[in-house]
C-alpha atoms as a PDB file:
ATOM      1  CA  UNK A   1       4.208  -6.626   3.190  1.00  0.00           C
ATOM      2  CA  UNK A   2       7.865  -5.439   2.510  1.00  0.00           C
ATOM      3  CA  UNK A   3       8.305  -2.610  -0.281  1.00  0.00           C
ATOM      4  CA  UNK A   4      10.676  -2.699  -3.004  1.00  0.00           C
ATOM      5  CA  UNK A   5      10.973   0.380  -4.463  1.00  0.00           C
ATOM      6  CA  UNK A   6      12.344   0.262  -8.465  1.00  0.00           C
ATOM      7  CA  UNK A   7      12.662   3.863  -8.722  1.00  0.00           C
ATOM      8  CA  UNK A   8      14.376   6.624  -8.955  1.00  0.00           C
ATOM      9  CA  UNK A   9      12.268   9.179  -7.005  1.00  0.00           C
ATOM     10  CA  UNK A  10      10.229   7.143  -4.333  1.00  0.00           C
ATOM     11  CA  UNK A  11      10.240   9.898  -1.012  1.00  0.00           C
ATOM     12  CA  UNK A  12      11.843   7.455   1.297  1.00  0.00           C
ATOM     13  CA  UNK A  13      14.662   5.247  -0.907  1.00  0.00           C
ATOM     14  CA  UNK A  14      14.358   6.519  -4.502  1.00  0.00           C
ATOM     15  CA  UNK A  15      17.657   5.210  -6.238  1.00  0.00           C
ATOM     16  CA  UNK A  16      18.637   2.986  -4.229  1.00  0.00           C
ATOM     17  CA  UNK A  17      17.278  -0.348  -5.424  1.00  0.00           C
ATOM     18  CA  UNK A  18      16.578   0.763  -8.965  1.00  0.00           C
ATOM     19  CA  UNK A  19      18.200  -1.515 -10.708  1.00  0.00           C
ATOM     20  CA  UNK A  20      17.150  -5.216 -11.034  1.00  0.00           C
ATOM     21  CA  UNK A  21      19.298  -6.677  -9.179  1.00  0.00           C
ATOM     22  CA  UNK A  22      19.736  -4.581  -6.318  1.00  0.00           C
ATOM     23  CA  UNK A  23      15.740  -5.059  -5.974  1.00  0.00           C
ATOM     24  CA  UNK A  24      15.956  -8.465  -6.463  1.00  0.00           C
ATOM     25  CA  UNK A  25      18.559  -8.808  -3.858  1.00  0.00           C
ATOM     26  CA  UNK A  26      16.608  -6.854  -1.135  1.00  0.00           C
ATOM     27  CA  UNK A  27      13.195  -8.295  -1.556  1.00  0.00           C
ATOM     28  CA  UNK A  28      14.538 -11.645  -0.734  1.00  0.00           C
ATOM     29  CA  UNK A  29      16.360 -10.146   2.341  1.00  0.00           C
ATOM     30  CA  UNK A  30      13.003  -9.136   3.490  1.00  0.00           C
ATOM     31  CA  UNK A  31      11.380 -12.139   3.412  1.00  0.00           C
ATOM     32  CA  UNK A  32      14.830 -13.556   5.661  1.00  0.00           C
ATOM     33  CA  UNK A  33      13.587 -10.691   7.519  1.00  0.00           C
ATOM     34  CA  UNK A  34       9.867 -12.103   8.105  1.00  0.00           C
ATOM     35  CA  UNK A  35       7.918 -10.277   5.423  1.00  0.00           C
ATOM     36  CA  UNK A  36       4.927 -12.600   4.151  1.00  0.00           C
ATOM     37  CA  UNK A  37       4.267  -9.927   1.012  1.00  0.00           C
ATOM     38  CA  UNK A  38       6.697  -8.098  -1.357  1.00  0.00           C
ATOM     39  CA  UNK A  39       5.452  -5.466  -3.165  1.00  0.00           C
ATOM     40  CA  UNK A  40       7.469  -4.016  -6.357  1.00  0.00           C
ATOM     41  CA  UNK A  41       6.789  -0.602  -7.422  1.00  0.00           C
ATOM     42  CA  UNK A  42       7.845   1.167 -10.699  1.00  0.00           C
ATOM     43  CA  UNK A  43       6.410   4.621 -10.061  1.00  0.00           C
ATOM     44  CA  UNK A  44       6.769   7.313  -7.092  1.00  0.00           C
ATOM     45  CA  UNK A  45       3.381   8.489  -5.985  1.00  0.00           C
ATOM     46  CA  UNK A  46       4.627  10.569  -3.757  1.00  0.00           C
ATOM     47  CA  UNK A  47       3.294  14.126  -2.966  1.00  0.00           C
ATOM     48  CA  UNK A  48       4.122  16.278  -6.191  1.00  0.00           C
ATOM     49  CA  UNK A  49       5.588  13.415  -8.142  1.00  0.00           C
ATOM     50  CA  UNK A  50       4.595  13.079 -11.905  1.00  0.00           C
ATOM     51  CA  UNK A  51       3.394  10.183 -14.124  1.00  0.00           C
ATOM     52  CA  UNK A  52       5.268   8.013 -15.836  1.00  0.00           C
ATOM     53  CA  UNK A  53       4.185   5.425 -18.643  1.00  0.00           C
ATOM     54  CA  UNK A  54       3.196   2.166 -18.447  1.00  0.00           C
ATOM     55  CA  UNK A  55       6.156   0.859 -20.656  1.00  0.00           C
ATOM     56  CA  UNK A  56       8.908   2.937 -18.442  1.00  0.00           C
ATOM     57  CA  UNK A  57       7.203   0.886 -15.681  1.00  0.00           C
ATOM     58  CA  UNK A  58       7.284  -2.593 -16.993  1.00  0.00           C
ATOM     59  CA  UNK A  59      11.150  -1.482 -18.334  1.00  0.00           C
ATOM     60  CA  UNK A  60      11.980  -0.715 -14.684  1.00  0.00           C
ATOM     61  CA  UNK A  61      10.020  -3.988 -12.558  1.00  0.00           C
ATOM     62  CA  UNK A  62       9.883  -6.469 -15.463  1.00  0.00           C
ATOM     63  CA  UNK A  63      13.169  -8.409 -14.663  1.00  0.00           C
ATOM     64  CA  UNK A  64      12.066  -8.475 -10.986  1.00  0.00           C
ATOM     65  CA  UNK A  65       8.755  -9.606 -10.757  1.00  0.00           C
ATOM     66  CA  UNK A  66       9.842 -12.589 -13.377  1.00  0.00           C
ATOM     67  CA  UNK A  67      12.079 -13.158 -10.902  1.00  0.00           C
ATOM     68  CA  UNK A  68       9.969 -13.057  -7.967  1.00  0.00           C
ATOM     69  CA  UNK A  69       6.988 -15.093  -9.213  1.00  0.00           C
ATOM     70  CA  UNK A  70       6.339 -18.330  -8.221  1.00  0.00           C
ATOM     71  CA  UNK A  71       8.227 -18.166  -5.023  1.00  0.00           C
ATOM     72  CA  UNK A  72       7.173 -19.065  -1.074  1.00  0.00           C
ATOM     73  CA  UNK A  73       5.916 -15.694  -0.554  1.00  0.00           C
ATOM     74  CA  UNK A  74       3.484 -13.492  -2.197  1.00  0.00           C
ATOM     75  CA  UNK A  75       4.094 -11.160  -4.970  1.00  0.00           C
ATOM     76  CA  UNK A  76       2.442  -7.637  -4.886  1.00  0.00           C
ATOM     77  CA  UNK A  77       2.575  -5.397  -7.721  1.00  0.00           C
ATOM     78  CA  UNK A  78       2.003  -1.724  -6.806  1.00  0.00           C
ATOM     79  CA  UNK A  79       1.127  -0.170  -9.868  1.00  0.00           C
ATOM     80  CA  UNK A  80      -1.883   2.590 -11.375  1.00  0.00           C
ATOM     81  CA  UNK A  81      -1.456   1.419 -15.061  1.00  0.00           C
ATOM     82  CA  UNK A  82      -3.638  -1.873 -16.315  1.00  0.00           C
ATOM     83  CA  UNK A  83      -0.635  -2.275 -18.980  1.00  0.00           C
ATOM     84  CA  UNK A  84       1.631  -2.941 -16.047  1.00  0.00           C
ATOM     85  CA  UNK A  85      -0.837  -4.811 -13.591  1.00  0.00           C
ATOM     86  CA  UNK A  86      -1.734  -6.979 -17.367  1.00  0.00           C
ATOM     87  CA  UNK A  87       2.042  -8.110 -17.505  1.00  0.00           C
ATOM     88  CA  UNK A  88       2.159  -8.513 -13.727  1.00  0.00           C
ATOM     89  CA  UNK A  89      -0.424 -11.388 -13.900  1.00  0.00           C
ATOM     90  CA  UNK A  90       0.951 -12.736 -16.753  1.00  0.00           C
ATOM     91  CA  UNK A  91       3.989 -13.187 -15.010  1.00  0.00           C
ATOM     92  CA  UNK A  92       2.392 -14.471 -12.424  1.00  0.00           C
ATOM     93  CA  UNK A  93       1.841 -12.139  -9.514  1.00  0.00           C
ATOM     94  CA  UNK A  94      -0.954 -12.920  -7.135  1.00  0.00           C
ATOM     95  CA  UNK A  95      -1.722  -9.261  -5.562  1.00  0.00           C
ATOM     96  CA  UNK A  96      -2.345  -5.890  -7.895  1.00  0.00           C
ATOM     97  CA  UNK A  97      -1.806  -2.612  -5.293  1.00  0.00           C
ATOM     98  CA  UNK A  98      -3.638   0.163  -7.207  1.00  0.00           C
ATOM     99  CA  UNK A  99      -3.389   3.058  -5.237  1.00  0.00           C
ATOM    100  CA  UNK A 100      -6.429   4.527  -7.290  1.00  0.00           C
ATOM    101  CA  UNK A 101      -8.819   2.164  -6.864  1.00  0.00           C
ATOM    102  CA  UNK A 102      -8.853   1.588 -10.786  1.00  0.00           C
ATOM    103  CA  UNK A 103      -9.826   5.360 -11.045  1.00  0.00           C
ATOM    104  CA  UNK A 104      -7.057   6.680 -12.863  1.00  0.00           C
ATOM    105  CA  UNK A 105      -6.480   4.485 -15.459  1.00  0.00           C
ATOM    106  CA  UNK A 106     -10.630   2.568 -15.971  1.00  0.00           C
ATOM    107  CA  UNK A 107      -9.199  -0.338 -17.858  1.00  0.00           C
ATOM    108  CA  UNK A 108      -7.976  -1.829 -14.702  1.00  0.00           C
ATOM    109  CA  UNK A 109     -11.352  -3.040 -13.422  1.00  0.00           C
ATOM    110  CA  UNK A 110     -11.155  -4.633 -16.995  1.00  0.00           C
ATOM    111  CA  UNK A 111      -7.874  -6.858 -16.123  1.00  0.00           C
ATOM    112  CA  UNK A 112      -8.651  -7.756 -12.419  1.00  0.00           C
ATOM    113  CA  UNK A 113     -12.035  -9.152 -13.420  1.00  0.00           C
ATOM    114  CA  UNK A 114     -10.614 -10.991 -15.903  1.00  0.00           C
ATOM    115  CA  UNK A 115      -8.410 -12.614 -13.825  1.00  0.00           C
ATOM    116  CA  UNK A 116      -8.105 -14.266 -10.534  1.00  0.00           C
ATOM    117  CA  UNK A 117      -5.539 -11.825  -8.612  1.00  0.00           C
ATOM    118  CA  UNK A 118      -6.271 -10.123  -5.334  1.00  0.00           C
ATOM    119  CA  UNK A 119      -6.684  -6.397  -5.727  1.00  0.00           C
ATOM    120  CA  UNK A 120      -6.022  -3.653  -3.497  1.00  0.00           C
ATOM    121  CA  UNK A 121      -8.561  -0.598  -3.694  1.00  0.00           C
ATOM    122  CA  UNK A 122      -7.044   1.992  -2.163  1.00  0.00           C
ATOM    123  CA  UNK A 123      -9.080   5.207  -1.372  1.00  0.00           C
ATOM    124  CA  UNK A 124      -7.662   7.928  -4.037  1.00  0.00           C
ATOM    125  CA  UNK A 125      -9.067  11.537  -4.415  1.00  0.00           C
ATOM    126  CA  UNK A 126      -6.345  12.180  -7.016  1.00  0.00           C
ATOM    127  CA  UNK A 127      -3.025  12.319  -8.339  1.00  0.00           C
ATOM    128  CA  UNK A 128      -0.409  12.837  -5.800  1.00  0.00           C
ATOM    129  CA  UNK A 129       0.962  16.556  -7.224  1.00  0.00           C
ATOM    130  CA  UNK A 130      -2.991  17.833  -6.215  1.00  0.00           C
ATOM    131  CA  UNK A 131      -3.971  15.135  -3.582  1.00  0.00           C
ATOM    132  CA  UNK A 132      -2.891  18.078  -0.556  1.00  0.00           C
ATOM    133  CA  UNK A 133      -5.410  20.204  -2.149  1.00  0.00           C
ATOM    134  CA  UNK A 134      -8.369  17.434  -1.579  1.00  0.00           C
ATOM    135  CA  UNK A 135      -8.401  17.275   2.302  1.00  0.00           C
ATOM    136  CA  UNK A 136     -11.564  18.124   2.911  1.00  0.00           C
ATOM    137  CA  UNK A 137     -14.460  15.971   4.180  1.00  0.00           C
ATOM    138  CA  UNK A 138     -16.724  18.186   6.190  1.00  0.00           C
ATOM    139  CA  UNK A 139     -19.376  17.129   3.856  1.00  0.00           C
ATOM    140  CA  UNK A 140     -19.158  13.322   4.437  1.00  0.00           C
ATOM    141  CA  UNK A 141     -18.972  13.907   8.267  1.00  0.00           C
ATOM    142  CA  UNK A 142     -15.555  12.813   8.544  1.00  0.00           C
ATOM    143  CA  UNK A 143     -12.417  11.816   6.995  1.00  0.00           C
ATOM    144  CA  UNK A 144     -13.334   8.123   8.510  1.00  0.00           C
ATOM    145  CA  UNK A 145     -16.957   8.216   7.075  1.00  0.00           C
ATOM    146  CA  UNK A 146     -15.977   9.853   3.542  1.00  0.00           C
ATOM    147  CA  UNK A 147     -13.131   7.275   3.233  1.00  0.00           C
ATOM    148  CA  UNK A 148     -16.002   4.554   3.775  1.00  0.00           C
ATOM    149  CA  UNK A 149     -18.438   6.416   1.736  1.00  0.00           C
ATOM    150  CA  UNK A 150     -16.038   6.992  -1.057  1.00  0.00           C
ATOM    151  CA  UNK A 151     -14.773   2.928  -1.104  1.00  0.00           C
ATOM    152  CA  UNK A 152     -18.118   1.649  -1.141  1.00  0.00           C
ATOM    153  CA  UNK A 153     -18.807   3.302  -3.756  1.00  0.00           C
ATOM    154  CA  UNK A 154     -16.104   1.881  -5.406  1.00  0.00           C
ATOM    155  CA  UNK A 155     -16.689  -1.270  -4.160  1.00  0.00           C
ATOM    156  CA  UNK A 156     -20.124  -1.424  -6.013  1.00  0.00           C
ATOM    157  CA  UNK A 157     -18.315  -0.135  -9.299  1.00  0.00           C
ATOM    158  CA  UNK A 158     -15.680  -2.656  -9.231  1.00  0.00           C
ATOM    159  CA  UNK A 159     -18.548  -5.623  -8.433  1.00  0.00           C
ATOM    160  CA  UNK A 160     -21.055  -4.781 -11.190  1.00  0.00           C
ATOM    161  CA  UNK A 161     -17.883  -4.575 -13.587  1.00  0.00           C
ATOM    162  CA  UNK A 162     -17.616  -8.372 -12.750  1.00  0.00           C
ATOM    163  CA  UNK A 163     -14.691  -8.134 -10.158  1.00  0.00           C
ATOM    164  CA  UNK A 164     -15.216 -10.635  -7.384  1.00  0.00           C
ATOM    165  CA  UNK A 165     -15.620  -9.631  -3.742  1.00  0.00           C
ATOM    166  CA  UNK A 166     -13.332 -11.963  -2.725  1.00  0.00           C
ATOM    167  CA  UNK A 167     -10.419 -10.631  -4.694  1.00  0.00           C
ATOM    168  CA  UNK A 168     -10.870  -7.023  -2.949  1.00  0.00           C
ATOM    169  CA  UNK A 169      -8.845  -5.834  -0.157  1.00  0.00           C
ATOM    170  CA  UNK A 170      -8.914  -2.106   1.277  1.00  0.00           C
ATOM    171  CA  UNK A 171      -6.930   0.472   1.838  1.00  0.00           C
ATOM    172  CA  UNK A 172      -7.589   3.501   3.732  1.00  0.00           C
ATOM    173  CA  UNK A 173      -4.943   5.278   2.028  1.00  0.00           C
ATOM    174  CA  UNK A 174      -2.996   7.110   4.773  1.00  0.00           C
ATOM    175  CA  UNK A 175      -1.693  10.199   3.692  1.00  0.00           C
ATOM    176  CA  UNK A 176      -3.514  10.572   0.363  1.00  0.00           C
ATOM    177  CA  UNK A 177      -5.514  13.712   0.461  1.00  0.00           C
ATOM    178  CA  UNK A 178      -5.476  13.593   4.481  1.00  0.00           C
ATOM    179  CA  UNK A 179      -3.823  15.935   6.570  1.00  0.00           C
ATOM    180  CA  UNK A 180      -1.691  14.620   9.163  1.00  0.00           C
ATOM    181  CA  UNK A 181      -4.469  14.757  11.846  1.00  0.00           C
ATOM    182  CA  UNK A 182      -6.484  12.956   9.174  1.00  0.00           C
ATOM    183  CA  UNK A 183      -4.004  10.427   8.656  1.00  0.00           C
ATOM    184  CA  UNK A 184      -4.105   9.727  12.153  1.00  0.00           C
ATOM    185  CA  UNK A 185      -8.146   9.625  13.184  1.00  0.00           C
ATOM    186  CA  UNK A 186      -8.246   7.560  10.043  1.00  0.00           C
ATOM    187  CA  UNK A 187      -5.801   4.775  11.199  1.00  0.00           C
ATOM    188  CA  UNK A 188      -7.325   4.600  14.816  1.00  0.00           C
ATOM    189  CA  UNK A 189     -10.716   3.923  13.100  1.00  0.00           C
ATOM    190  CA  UNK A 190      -8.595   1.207  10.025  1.00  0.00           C
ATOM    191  CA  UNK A 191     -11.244  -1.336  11.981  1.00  0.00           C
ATOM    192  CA  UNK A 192     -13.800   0.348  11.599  1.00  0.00           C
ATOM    193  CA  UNK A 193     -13.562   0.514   7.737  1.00  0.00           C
ATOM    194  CA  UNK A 194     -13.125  -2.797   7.508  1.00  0.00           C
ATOM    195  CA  UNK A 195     -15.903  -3.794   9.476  1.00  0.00           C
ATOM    196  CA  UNK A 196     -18.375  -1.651   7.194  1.00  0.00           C
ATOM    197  CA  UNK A 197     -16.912  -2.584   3.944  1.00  0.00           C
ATOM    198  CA  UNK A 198     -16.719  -6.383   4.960  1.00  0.00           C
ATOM    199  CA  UNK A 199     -12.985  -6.959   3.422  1.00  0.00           C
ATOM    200  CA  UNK A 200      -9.500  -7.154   4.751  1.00  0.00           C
ATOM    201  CA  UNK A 201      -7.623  -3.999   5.189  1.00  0.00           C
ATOM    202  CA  UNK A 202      -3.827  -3.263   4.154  1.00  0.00           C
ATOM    203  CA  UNK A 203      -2.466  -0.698   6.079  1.00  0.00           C
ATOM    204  CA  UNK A 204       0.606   1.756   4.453  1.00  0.00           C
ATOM    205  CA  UNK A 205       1.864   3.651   7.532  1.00  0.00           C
ATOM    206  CA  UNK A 206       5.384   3.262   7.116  1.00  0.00           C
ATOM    207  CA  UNK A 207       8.120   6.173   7.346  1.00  0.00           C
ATOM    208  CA  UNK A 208       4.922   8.988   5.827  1.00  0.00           C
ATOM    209  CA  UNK A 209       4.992  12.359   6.933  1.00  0.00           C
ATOM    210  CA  UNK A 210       2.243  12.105   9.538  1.00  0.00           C
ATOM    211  CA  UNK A 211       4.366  10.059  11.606  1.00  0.00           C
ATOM    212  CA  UNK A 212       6.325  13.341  12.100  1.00  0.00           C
ATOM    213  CA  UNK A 213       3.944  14.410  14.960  1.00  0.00           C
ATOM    214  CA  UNK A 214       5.328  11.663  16.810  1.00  0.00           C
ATOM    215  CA  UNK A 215       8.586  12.428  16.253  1.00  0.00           C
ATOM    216  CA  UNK A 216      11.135  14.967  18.217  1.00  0.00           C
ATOM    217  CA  UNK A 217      11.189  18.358  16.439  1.00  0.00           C
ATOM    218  CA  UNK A 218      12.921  17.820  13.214  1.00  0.00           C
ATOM    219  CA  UNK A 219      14.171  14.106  14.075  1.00  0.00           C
ATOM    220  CA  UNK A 220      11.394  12.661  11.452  1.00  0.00           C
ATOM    221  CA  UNK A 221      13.769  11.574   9.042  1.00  0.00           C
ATOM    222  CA  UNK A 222      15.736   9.626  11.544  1.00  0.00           C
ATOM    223  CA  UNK A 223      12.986   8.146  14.257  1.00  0.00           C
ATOM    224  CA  UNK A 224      10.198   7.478  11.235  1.00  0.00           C
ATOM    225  CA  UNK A 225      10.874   3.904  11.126  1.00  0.00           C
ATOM    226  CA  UNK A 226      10.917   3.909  15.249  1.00  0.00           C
ATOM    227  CA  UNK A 227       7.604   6.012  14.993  1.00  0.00           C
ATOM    228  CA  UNK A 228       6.452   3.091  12.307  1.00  0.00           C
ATOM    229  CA  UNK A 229       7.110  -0.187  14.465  1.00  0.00           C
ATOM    230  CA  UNK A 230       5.408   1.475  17.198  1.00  0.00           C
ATOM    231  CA  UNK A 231       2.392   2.134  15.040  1.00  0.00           C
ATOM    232  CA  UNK A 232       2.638  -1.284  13.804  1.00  0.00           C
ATOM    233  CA  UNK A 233       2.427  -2.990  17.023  1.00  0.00           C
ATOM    234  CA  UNK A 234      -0.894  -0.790  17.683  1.00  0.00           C
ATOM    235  CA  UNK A 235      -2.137  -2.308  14.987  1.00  0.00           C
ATOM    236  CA  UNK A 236      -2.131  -5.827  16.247  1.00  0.00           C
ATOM    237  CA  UNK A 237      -5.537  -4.319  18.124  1.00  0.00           C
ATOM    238  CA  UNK A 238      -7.517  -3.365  14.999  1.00  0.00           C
ATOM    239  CA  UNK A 239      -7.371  -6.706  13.313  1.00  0.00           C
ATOM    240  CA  UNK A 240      -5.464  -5.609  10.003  1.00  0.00           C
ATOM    241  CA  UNK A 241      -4.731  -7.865   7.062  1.00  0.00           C
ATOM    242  CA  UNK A 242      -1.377  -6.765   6.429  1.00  0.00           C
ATOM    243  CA  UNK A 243       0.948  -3.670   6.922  1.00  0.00           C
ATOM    244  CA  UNK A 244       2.890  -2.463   4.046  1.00  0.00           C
ATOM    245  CA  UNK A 245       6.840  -1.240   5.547  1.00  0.00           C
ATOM    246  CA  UNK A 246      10.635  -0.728   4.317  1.00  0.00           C
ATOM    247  CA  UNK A 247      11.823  -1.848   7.389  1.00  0.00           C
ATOM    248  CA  UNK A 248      10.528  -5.367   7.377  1.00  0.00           C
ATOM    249  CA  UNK A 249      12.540  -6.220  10.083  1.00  0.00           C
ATOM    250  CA  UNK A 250      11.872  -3.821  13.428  1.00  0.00           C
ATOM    251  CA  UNK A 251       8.279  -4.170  12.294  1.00  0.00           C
ATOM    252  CA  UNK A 252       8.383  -8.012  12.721  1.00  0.00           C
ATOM    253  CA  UNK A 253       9.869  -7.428  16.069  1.00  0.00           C
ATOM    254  CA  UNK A 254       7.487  -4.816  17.073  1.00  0.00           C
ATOM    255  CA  UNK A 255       4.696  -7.188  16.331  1.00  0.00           C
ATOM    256  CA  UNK A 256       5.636 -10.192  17.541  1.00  0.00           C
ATOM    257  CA  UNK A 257       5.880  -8.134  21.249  1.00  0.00           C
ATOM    258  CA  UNK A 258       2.621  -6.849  20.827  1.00  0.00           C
ATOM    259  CA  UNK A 259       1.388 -10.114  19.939  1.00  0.00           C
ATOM    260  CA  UNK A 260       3.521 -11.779  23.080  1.00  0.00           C
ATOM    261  CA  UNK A 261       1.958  -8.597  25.440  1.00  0.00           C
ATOM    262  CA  UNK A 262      -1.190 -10.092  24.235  1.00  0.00           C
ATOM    263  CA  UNK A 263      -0.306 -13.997  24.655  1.00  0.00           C
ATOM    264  CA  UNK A 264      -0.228 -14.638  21.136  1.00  0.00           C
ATOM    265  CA  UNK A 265       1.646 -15.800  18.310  1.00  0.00           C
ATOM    266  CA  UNK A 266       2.774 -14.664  14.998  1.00  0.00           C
END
């Protein structure tokens, strides 16, 4: 899953593909790059960022996911709003990426039952400017058994609201409301979750702050996408769905040699 990131703000390439066309242009470079999923995002959730509206969303990713519909590949739309995720469909995406699960805006379960999309749950504790204050799961045993804890439960939510099982795919959510340590324990055991919550998982690893404890002293910024394909090809063990990345391309790379380590094929 390739990101294309229609903002001004996103933490790794805010600004620069926030117009329509420059977004356009670089989601189809990364599916010449080998990305199966692209992914279009209207709103930063990155730590401390604020809300923004659904229609300042749609303003921002309308043009491009028109554009993007209906192609070879796979639309994702990343989005917390059931405004935005409504038009998405309508348009006709065929993934909605709610980092929230449907909790912070409850007229999402509405839409996705209503329609045939998948939907990504992705485990949420809150918005992203308190999420670092929400790290704590010495009650649940575990980041790794709260995270399953806390998705099953919205698992059953989103099924007796009339979503189908099928259309569900989970996300751990690296690096919301998980320390970096947590981040990490948490994507050893990705697996794990999936195994006990019987649905594919999507995995969103790529150039977060966590990945900084692999890194040289202060060489983050320019070895995270290094420190990302090498996670990636890790993952080829833990039988993941998909990986969400910006660098579509040393990702592809680092999984098909995994996958050739391993005498198999992408």
């Amino acid at each position: 899953m390739g990101i294309v990131n229609v903002t001004p703000d996103s933490f790794s390439d805010g600004g620069i593909y926030d117009t329509s066309a420059t977004a356009i242009d670089h989601a189809y470079q990364l599916v010449e790059d080998g990305a199966s999923i692209i992914d279009i995002g209207g709103e930063s959730t990155r730590p401390t960022s604020q809300r923004i509206s659904a229609a300042e969303e749609i303003q921002r990713i309308g043009e491009v996911v028109k554009e993007l519909a209906h192609q070879d590949f796979l639309l994702s739309v990343d989005t917390i709003h059931s405004e935005t995720a409504e038009y998405a469909i309508k348009a006709g995406a065929d993934i909605i990426n709610d980092v929230s699960g449907g909790l912070y805006d409850p007229r999402m379960v509405q839409v996705i039952a209503r329609s045939d999309v998948a939907y990504v749950v992705q485990h949420w504790r809150g918005t992203p400017d308190v999420m670092d204050q929400l790290t704590d799961y010495s009650h649940d045993g575990g980041v790794v058994e709260g995270v399953i804890v806390e998705l099953s439960q919205r698992m059953e939510q989103l099924l007796d609201s009339g979503v189908d099982e099928l259309q569900i795919i989970i996300d751990p959510g690296i690096g919301f409301a998980k320390t970096s340590w947590q981040s990490w324990q948490l994507i050893r055991n990705s697996h794990h979750i999936g195994e006990k919550l019987g649905r594919p998982v999507l995995v969103g690893h790529s150039r977060k702050r966590f990945l900084a404890e692999a890194c040289a002293p202060n060489q983050w910024h320019s070895q995270r996408d290094n420190a990302t394909a090498a996670l990636s090809a890790l993952l080829t063990q833990k039988n993941i769905w998909a990986i969400r990345v910006h660098d579509v391309q040393s990702n592809v790379t680092a999984l098909r040699s995994a996958l050739c380590w391993n005498g198999r094929q992408m």
